[in-house]
C-alpha atoms as a PDB file:
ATOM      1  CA  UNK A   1       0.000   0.000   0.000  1.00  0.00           C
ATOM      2  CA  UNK A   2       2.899   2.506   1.114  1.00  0.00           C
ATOM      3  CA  UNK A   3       4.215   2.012  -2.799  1.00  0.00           C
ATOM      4  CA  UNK A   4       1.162   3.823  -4.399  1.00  0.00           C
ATOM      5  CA  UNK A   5      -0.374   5.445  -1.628  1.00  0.00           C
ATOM      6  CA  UNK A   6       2.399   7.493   0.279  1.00  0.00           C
ATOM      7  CA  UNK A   7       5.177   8.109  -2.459  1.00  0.00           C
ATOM      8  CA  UNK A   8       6.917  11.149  -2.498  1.00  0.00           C
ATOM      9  CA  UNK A   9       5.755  11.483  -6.029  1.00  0.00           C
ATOM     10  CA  UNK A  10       2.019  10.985  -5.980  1.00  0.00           C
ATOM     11  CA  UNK A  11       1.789  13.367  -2.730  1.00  0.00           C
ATOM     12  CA  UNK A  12       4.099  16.084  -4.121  1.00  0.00           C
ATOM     13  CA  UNK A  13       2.537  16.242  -7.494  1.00  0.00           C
ATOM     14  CA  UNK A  14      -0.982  16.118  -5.287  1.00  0.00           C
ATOM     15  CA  UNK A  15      -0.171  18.765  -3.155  1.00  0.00           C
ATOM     16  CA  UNK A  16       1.937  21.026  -5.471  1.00  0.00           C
ATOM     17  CA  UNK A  17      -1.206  21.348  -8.401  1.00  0.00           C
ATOM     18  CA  UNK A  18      -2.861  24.657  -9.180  1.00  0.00           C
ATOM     19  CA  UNK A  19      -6.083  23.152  -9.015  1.00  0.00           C
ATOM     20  CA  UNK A  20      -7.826  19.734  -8.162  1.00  0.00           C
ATOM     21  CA  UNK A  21      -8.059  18.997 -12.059  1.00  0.00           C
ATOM     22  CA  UNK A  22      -4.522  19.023 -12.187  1.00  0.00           C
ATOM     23  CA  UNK A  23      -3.756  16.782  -8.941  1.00  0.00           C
ATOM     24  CA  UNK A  24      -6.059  14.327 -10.218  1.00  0.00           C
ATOM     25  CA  UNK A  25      -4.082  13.770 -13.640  1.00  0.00           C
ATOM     26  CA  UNK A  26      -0.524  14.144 -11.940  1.00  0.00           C
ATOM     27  CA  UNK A  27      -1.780  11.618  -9.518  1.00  0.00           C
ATOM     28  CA  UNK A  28      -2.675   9.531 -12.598  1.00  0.00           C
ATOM     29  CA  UNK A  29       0.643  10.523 -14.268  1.00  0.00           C
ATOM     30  CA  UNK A  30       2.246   9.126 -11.607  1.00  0.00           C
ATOM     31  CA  UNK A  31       0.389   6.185 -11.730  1.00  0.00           C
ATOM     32  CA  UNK A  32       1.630   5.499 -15.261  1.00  0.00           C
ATOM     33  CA  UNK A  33       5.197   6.062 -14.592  1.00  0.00           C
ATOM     34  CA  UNK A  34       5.048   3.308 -11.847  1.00  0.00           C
ATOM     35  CA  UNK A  35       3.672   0.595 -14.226  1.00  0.00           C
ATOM     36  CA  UNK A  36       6.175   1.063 -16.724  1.00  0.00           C
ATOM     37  CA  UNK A  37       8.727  -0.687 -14.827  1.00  0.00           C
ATOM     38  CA  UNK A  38       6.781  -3.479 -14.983  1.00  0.00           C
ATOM     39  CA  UNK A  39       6.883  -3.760 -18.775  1.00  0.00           C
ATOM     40  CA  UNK A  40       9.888  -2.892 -19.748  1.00  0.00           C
ATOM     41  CA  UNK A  41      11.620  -5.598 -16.886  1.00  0.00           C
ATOM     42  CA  UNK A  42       9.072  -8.500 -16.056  1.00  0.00           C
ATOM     43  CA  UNK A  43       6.792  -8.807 -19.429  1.00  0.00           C
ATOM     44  CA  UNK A  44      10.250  -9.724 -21.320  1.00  0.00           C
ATOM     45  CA  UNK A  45      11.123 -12.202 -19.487  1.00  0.00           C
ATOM     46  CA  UNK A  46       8.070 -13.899 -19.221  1.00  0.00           C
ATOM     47  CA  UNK A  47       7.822 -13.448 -23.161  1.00  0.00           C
ATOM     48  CA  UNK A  48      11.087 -15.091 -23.057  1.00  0.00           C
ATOM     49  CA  UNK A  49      10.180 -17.988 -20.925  1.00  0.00           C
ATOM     50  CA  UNK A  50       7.419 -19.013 -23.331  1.00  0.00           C
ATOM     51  CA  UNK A  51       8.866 -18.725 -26.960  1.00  0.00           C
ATOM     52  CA  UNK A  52      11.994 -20.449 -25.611  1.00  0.00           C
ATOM     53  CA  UNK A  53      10.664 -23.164 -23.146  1.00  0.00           C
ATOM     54  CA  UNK A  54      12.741 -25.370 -24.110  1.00  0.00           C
ATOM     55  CA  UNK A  55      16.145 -23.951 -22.891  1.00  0.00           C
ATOM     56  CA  UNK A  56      14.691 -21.954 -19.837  1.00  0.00           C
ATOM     57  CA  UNK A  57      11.468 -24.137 -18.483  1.00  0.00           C
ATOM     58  CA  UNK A  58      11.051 -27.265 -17.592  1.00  0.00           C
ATOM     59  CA  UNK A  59       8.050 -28.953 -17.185  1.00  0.00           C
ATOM     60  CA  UNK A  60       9.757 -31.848 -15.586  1.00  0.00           C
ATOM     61  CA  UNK A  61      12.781 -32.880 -14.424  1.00  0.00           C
ATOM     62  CA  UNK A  62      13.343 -35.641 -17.007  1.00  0.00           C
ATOM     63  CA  UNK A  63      12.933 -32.981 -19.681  1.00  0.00           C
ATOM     64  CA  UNK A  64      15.487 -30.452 -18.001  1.00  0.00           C
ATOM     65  CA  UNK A  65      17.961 -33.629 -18.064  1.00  0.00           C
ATOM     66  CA  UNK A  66      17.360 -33.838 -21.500  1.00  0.00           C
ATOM     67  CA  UNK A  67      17.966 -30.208 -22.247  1.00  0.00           C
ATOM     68  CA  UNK A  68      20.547 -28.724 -20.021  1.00  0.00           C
ATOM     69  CA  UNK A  69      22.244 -31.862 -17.928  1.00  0.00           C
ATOM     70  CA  UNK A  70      20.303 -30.592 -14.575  1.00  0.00           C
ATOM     71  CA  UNK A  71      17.192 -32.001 -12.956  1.00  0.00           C
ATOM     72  CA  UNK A  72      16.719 -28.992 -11.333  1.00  0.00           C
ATOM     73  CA  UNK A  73      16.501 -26.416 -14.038  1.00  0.00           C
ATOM     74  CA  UNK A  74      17.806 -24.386 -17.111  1.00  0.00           C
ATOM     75  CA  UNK A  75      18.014 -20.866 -15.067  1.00  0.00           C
ATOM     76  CA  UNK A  76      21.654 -20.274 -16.056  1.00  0.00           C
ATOM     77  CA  UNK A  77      20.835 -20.289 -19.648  1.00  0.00           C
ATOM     78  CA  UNK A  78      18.659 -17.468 -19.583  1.00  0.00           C
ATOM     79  CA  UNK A  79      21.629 -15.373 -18.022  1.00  0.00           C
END
């Protein structure tokens, strides 16, 4: 909750506005910028993960065996 709720961003762009139009779209500005992160870091890698589930996921162990000589896992081919 403290993440979008109490940042320094969303409050100073609140309180700082000329008008209540204006805190209502920085707030929403705001809002926007924090999301991004998300898609530029975590939707690649999950793209990633499903065109090449062969040499990063394994369903089973038998087929990580198979792929990358560990039962556990193909993580240090995606690095």
């Amino acid at each position: 909750v403290w993440y979008w709720c109490t940042d320094q961003v969303i409050v100073q762009r609140a309180l700082g506005a000329k008008n209540n139009v204006h805190a209502k779209a920085g707030s929403i500005l705001a809002g926007f910028l924090k999301i991004l992160p998300i898609f530029i870091m975590v939707m690649p890698g999950m793209i990633a993960r499903v065109l090449y589930a062969d040499s990063i996921a394994c369903p089973d162990p038998e087929s990580c065996v198979y792929h990358c000589d560990n039962e556990w896992g193909c993580t240090n081919n995606a690095y």
